[in-house]
C-alpha atoms as a PDB file:
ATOM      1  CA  UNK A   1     153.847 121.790 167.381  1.00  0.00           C
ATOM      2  CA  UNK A   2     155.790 118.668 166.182  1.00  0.00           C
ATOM      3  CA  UNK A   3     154.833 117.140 162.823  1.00  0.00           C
ATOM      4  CA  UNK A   4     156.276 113.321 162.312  1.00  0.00           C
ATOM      5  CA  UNK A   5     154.919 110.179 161.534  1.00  0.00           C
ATOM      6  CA  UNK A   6     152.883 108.334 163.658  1.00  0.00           C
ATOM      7  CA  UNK A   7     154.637 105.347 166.022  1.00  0.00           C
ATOM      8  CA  UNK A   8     153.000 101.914 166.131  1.00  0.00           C
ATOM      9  CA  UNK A   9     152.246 103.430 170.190  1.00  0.00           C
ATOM     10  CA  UNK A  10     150.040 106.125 169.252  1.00  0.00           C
ATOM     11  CA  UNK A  11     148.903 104.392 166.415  1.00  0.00           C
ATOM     12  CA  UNK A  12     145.555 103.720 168.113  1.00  0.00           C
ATOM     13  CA  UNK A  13     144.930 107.537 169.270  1.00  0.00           C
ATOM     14  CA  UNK A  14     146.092 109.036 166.082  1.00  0.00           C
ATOM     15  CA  UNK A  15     143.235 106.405 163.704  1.00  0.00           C
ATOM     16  CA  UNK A  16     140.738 107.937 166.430  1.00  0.00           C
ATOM     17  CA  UNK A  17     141.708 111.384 165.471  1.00  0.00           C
ATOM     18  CA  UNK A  18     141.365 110.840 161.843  1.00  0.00           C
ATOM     19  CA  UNK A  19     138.344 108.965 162.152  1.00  0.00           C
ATOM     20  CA  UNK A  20     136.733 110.946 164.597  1.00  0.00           C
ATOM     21  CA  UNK A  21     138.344 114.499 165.092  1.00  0.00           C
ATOM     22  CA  UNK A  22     139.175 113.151 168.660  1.00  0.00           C
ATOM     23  CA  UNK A  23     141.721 111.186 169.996  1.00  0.00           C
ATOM     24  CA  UNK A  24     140.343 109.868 173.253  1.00  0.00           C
ATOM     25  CA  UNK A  25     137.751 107.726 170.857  1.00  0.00           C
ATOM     26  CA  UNK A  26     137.016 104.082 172.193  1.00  0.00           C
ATOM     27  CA  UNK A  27     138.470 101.032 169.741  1.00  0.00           C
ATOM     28  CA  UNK A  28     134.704 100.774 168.142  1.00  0.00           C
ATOM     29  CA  UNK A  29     135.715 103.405 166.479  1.00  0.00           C
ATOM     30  CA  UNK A  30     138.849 102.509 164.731  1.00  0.00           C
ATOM     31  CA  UNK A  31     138.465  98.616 164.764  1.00  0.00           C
ATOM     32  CA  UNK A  32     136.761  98.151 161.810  1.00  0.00           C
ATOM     33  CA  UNK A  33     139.298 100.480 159.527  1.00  0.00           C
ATOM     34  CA  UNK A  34     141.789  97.859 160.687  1.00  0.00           C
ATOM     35  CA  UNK A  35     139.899  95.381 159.895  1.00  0.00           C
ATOM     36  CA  UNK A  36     138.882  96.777 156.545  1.00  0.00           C
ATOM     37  CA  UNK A  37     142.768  97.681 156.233  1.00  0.00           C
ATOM     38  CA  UNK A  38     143.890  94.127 156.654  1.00  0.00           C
ATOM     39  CA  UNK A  39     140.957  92.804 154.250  1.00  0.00           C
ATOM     40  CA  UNK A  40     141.909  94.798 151.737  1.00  0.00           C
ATOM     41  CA  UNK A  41     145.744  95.019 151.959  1.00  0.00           C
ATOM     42  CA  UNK A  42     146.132  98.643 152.495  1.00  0.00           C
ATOM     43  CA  UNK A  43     149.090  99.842 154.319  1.00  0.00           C
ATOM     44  CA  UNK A  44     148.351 102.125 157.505  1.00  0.00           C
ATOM     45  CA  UNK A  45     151.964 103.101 157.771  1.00  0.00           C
ATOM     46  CA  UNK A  46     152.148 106.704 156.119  1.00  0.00           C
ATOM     47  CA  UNK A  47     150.319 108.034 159.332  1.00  0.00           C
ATOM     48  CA  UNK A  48     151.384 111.392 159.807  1.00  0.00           C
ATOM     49  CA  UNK A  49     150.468 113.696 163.251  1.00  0.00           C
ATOM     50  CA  UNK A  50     150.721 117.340 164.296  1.00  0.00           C
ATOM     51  CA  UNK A  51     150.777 117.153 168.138  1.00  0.00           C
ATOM     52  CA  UNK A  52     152.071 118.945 170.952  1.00  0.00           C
ATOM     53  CA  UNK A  53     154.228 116.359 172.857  1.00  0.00           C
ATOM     54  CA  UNK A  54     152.626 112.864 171.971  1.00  0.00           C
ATOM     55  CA  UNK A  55     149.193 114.326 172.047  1.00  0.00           C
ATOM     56  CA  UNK A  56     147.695 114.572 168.354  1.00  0.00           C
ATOM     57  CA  UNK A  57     146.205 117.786 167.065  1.00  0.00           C
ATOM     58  CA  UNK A  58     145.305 116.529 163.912  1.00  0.00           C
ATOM     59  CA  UNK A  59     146.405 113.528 161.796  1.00  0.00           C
ATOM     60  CA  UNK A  60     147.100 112.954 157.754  1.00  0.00           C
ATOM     61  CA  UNK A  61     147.127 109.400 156.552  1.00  0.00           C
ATOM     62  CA  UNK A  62     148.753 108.439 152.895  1.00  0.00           C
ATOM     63  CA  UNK A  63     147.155 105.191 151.258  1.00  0.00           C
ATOM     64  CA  UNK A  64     149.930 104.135 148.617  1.00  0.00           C
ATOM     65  CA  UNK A  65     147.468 102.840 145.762  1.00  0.00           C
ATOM     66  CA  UNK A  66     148.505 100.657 142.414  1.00  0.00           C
ATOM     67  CA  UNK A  67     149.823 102.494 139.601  1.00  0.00           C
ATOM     68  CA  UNK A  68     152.287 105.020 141.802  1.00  0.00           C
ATOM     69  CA  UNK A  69     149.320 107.133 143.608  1.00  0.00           C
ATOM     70  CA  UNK A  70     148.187 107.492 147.060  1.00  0.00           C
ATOM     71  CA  UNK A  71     144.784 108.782 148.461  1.00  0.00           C
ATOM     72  CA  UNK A  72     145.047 111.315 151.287  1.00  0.00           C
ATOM     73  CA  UNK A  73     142.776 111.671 154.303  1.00  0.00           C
ATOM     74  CA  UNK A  74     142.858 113.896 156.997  1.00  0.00           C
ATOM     75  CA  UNK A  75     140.924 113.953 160.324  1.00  0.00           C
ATOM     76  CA  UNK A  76     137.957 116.414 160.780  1.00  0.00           C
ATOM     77  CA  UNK A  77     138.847 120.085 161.543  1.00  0.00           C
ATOM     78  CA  UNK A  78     136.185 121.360 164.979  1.00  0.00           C
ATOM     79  CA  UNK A  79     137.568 123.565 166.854  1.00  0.00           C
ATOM     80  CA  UNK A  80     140.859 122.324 166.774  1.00  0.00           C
ATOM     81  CA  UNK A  81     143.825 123.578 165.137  1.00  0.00           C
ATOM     82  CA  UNK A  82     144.168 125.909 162.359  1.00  0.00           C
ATOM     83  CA  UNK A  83     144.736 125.676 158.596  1.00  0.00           C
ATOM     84  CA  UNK A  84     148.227 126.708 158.742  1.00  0.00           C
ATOM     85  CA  UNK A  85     148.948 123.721 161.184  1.00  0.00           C
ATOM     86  CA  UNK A  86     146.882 121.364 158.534  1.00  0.00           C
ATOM     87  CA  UNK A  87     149.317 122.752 155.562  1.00  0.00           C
ATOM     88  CA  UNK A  88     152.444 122.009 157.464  1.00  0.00           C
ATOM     89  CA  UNK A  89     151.393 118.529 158.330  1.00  0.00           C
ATOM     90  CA  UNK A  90     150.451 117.729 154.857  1.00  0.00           C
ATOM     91  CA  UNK A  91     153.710 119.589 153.181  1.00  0.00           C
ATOM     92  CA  UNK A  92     155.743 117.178 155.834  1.00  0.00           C
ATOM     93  CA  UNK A  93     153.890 113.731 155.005  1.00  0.00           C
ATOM     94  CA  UNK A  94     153.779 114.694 151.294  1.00  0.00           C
ATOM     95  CA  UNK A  95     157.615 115.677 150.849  1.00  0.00           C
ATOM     96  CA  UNK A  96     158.456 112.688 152.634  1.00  0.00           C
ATOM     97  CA  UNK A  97     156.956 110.078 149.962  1.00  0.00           C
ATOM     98  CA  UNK A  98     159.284 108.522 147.102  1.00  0.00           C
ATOM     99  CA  UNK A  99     158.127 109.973 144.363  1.00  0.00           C
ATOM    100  CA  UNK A 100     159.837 106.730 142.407  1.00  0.00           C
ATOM    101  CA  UNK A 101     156.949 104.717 144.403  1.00  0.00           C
ATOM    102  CA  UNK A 102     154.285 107.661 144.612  1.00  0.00           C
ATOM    103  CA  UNK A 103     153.904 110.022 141.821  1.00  0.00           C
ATOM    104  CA  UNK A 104     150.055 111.424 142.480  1.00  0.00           C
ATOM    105  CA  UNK A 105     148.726 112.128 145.566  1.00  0.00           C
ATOM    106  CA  UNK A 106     145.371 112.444 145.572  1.00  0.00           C
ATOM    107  CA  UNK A 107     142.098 113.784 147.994  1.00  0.00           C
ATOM    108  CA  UNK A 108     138.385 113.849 147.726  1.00  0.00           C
ATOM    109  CA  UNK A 109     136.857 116.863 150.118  1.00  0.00           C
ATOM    110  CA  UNK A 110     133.556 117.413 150.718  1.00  0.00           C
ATOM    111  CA  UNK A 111     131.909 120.531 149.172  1.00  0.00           C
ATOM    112  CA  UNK A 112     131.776 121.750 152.977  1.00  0.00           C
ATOM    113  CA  UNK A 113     135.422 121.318 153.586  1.00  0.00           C
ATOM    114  CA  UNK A 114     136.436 124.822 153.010  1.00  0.00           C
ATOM    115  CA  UNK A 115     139.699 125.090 155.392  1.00  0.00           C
ATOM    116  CA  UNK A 116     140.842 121.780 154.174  1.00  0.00           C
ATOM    117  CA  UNK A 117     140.317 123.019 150.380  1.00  0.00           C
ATOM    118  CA  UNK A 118     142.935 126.489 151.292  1.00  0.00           C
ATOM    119  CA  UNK A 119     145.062 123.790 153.472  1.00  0.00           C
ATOM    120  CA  UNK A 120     145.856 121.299 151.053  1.00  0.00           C
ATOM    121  CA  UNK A 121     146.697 124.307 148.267  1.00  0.00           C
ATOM    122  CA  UNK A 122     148.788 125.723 151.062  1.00  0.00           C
ATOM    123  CA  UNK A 123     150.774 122.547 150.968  1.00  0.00           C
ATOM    124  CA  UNK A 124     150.803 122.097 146.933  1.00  0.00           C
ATOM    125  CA  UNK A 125     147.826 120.362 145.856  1.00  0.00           C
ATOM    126  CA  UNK A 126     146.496 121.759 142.749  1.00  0.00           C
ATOM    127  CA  UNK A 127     142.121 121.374 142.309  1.00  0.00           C
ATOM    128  CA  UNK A 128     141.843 119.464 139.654  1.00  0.00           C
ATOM    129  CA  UNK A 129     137.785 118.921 139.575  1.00  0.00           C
ATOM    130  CA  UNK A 130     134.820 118.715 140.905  1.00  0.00           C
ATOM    131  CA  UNK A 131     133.063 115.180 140.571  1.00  0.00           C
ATOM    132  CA  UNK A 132     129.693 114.155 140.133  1.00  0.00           C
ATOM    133  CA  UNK A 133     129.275 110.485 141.750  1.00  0.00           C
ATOM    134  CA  UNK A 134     126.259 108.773 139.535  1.00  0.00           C
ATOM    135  CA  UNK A 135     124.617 105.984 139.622  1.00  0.00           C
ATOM    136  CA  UNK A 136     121.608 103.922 137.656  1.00  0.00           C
ATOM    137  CA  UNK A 137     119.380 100.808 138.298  1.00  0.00           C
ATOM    138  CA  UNK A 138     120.390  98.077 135.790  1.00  0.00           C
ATOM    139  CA  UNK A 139     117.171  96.400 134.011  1.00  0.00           C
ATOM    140  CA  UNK A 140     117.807  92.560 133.403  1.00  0.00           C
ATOM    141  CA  UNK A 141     118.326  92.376 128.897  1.00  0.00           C
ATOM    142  CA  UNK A 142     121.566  92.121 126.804  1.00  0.00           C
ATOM    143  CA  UNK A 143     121.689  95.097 124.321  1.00  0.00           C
ATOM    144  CA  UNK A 144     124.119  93.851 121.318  1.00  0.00           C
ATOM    145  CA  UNK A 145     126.901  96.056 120.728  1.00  0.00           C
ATOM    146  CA  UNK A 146     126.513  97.177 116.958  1.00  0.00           C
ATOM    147  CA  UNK A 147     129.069  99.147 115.235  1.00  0.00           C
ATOM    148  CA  UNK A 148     129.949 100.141 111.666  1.00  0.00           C
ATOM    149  CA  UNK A 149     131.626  97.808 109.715  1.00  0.00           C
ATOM    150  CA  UNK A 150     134.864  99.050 109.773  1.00  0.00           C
ATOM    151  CA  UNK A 151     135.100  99.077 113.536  1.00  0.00           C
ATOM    152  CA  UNK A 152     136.420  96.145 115.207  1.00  0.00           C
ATOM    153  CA  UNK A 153     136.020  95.436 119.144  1.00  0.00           C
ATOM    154  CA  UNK A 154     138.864  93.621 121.159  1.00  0.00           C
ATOM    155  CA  UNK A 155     138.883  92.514 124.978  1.00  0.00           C
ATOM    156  CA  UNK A 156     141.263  93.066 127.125  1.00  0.00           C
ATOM    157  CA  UNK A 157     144.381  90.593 126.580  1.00  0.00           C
ATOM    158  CA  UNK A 158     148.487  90.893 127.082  1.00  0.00           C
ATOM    159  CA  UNK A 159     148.313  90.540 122.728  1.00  0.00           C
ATOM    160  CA  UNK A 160     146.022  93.685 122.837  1.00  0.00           C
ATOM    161  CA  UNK A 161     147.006  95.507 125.648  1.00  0.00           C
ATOM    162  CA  UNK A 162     149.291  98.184 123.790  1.00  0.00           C
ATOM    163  CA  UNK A 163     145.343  98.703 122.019  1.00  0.00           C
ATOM    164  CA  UNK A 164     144.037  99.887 125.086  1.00  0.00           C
ATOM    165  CA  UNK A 165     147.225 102.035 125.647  1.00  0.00           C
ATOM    166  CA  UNK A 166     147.012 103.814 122.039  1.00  0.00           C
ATOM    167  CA  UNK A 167     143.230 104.310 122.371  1.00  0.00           C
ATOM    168  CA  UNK A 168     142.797 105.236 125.479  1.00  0.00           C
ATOM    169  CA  UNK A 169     145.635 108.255 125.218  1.00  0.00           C
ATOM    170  CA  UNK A 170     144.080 109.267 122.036  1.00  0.00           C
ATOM    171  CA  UNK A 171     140.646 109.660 124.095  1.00  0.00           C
ATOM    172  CA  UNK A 172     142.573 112.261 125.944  1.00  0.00           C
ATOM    173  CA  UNK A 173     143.085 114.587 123.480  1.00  0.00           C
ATOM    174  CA  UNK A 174     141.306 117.538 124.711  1.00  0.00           C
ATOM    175  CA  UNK A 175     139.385 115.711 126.652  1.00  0.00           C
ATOM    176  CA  UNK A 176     137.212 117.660 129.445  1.00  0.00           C
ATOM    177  CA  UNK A 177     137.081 114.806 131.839  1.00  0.00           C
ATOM    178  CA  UNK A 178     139.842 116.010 134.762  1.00  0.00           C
ATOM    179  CA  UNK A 179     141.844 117.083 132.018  1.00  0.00           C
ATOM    180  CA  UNK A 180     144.348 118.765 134.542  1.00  0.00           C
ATOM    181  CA  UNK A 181     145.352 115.007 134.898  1.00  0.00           C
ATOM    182  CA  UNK A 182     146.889 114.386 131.425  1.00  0.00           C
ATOM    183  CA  UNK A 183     150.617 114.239 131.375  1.00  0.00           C
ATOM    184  CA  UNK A 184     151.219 113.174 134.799  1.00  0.00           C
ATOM    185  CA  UNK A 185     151.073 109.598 135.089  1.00  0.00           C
ATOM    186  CA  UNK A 186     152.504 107.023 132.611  1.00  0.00           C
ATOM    187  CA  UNK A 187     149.731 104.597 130.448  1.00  0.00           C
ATOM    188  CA  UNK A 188     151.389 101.639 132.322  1.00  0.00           C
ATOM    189  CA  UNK A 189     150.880 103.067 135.735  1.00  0.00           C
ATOM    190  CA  UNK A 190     147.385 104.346 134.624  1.00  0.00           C
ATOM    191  CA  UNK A 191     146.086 100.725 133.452  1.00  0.00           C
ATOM    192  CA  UNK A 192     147.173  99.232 136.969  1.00  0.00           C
ATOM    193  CA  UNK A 193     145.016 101.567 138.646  1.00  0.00           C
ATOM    194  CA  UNK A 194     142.348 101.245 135.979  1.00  0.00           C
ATOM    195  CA  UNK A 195     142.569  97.051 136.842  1.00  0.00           C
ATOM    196  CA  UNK A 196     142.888  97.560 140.722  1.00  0.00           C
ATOM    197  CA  UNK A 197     139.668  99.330 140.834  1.00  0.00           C
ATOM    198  CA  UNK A 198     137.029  96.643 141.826  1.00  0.00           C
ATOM    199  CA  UNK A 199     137.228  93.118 140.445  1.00  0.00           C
ATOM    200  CA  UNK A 200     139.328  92.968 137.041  1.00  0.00           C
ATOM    201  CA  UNK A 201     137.209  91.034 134.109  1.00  0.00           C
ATOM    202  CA  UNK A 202     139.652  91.274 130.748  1.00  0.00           C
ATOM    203  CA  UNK A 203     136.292  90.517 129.013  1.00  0.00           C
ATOM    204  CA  UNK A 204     134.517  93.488 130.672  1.00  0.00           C
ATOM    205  CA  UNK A 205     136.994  95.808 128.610  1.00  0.00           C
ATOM    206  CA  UNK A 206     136.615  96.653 125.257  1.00  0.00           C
ATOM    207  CA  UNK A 207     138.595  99.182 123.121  1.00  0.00           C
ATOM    208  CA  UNK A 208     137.570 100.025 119.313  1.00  0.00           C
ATOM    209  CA  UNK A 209     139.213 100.526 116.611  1.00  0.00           C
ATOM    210  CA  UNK A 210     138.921 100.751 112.525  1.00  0.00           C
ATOM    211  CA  UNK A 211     141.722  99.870 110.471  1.00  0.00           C
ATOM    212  CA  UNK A 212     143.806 100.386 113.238  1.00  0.00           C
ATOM    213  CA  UNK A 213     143.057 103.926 113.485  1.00  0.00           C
ATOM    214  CA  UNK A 214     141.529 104.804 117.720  1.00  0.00           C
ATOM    215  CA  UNK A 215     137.841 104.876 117.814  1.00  0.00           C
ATOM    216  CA  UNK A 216     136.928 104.505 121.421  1.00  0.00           C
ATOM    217  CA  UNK A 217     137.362 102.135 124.767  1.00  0.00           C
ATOM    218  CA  UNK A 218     135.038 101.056 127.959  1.00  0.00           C
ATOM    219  CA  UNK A 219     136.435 100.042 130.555  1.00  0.00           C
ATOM    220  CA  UNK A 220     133.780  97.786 133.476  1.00  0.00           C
ATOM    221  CA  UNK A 221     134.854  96.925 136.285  1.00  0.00           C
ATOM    222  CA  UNK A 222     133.023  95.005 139.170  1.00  0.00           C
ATOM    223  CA  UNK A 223     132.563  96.282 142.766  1.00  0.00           C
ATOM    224  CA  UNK A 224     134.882  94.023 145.090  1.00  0.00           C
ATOM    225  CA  UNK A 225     130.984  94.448 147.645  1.00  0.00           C
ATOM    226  CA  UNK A 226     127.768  94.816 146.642  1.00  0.00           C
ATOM    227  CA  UNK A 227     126.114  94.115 142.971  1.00  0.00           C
ATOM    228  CA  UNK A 228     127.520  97.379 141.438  1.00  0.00           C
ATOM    229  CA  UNK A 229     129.082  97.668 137.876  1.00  0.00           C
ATOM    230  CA  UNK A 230     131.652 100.154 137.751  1.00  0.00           C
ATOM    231  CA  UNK A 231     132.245 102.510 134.615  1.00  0.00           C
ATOM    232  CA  UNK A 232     135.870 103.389 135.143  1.00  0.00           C
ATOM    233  CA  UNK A 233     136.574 104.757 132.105  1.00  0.00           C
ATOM    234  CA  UNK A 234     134.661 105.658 128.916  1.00  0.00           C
ATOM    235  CA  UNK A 235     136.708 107.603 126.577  1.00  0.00           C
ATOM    236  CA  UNK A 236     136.321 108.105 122.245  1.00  0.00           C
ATOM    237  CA  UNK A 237     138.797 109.534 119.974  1.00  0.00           C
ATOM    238  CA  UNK A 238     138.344 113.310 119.031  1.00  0.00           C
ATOM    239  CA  UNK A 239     137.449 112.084 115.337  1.00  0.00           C
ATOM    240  CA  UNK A 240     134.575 109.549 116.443  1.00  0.00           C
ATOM    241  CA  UNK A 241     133.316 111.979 119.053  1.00  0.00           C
ATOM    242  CA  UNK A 242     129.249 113.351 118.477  1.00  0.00           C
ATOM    243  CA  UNK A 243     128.634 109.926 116.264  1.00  0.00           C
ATOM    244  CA  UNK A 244     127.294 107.852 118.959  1.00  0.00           C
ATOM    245  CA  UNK A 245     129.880 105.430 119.593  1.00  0.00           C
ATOM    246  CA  UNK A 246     130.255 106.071 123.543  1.00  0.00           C
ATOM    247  CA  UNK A 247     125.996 105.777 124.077  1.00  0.00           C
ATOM    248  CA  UNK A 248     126.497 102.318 122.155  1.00  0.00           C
ATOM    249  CA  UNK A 249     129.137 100.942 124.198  1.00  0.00           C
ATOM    250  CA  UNK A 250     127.230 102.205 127.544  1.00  0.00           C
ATOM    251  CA  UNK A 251     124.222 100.456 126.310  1.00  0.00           C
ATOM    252  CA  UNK A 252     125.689  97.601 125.957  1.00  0.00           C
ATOM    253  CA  UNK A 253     127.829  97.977 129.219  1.00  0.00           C
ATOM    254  CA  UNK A 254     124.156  98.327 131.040  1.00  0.00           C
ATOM    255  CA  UNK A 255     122.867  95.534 129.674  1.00  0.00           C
ATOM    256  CA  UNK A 256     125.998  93.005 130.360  1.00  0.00           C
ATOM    257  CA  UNK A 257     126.536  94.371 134.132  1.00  0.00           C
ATOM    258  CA  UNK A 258     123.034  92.235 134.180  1.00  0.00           C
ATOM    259  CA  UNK A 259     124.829  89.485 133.368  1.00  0.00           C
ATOM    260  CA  UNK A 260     126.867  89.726 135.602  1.00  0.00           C
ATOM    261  CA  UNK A 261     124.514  90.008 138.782  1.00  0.00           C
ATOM    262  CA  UNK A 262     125.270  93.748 139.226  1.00  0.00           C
ATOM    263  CA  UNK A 263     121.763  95.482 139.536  1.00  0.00           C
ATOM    264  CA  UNK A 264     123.028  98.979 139.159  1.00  0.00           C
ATOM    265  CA  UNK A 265     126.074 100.809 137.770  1.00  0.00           C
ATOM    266  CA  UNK A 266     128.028 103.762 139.352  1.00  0.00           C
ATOM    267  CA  UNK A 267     130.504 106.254 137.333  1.00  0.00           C
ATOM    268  CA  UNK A 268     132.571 109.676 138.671  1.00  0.00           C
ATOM    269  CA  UNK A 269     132.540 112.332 136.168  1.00  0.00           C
ATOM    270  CA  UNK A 270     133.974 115.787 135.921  1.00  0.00           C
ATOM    271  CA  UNK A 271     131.501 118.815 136.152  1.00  0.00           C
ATOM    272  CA  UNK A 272     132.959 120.361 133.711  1.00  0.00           C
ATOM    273  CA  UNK A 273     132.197 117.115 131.119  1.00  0.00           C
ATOM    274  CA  UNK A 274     128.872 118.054 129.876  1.00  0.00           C
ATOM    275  CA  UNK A 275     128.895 115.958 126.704  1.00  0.00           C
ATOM    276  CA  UNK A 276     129.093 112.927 129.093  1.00  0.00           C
ATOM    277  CA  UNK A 277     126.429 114.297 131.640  1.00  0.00           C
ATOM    278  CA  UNK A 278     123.965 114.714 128.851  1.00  0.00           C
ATOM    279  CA  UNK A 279     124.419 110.987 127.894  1.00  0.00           C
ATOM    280  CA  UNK A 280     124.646 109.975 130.997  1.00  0.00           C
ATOM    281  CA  UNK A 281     121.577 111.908 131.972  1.00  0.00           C
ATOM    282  CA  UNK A 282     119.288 110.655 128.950  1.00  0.00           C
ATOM    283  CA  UNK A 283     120.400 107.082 130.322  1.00  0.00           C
ATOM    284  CA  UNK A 284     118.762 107.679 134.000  1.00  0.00           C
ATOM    285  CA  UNK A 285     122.084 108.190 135.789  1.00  0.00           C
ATOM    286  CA  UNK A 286     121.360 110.778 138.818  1.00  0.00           C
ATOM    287  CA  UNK A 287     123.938 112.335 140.697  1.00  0.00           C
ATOM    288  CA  UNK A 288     124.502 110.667 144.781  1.00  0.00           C
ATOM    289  CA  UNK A 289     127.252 113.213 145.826  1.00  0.00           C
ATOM    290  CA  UNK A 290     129.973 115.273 144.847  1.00  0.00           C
ATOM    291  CA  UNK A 291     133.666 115.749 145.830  1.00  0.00           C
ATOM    292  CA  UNK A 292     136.251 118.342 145.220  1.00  0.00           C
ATOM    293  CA  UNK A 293     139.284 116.587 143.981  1.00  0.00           C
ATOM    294  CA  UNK A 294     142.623 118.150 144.364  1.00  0.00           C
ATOM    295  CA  UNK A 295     145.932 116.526 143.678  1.00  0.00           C
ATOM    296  CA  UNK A 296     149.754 116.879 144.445  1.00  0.00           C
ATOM    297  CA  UNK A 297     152.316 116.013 142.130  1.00  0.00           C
ATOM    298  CA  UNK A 298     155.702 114.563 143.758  1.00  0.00           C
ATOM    299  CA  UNK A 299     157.824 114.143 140.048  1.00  0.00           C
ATOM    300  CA  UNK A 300     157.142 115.209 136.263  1.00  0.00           C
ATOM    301  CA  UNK A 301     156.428 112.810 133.973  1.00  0.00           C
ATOM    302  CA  UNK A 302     160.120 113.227 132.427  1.00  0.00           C
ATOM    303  CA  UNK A 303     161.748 111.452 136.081  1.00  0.00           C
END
């Protein structure tokens, strides 16, 4: 068994493989990830195969992502080859990357995927939570935001941008959403990927604070298809926390995705986050699926 990355030749049977969990699939089949790959920008060339000769066993592919992370995928496991065979692959693709251009590798399994779970840890991926996908209808109605009087809302803007920084890592503090995630990634590289996901509206972010001191921050972001709103992030400041602020902002989140033509809203949240499943339960959320997340980190923080 050979593990290298994938030649533009075999670049056809090795998508099938991923796609499919066989490589002998017909171009239906891997036709419209191209297509979705061109539409979208997303490189294809991190392909990474185990095969015997140039006949792929089973196949990794790396998505390099904004903000120095990448989102792995692996083909299905049937009957072919083992886990140990999966953990080489992904030790080989993943020790390859540039950890000055990739920092975070990242994968969503299926709660079924139990050899891929003990063949990604093989390689070095850590679990770092298990996510609740959500979702609620949107009713048409702007609720106003209203605060106390010593908290003061600001957009998003390149005057208030260091804000958002400040607030958002003083949401983190012993936070219980992913917190396995704090201290890897830089607040720069964090609010590119924040901004890449969906459709960017500056005016769709808002961060509070009183007298300068953190209070909380909501970030919205549009789907790039469909009329969904995105909550990317909803974070408050351990001081402000229990006093209402984050079911405020959401309320008024729900009622400007209206606005906006979205007709429902969708949010991932960590399992382990039950202050945010309660509000998000009381405000008709319901879960659509759940992943295991597991990461692997290619640098500290200090490099």
């Amino acid at each position: 068994m050979v593990y290298r990355r994938v030649t533009r030749g075999l670049r056809q049977r090795a998508l099938a493989m991923l796609l499919t969990g066989r490589a002998q699939a017909d171009a239906s089949a891997v036709n419209p990830l191209l297509s979705f790959a061109d539409d979208q920008h997303l490189s294809l060339d991190e392909l990474w195969m185990a095969a015997e000769g140039d006949e792929p066993k089973a196949v990794m592919l790396i998505v390099p992502g904004v903000g120095r992370t990448g989102m792995a995928f692996l083909s299905p496991i049937f009957d072919g080859p083992d886990s140990d065979t999966i953990t080489n692959l992904v030790r080989v693709a993943c020790q390859t990357q540039d950890a000055n251009q990739m920092r975070l590798i990242q994968a969503l399994l299926d709660p079924h995927q139990d050899i891929e779970v003990v063949a990604l840890a093989g390689a070095g991926f850590t679990k770092l939570a298990q996510l609740l996908y959500m979702e609620c209808d949107i009713e048409a109605g702007m609720i106003p935001l209203e605060l106390d009087e010593a908290v003061t809302c600001l957009h998003w803007s390149r005057r208030t941008n260091s804000c958002f920084k400040d607030i958002i890592l003083a949401s983190y503090q012993d936070t219980l959403d992913c917190p396995g995630l704090v201290g890897l990634r830089h607040i720069d590289d964090i609010l590119a990927g924040h901004m890449a996901a969906g459709v960017f509206k500056p005016e769709l972010w808002f961060a509070l604070h009183a007298h300068g001191e953190p209070v909380a921050v909501m970030l919205l972001n549009l789907a790039s298809h469909g009329a969904v709103m995105e909550l990317v992030y909803l974070g408050v400041a351990p001081g402000w926390r229990g006093r209402g602020v984050g079911r405020k902002l959401l309320a008024h989140g729900l009622g400007l995705a209206s606005q906006y033509g979205a007709t429902s809203m969708a949010l991932a949240v960590d399992r382990i986050n039950k202050p945010a499943l309660h509000l998000y339960r009381s405000m008709h959320f319901t879960s659509t699926s759940r992943r295991q997340a597991m990461i692997y980190v290619l640098d500290d923080l200090e490099n």
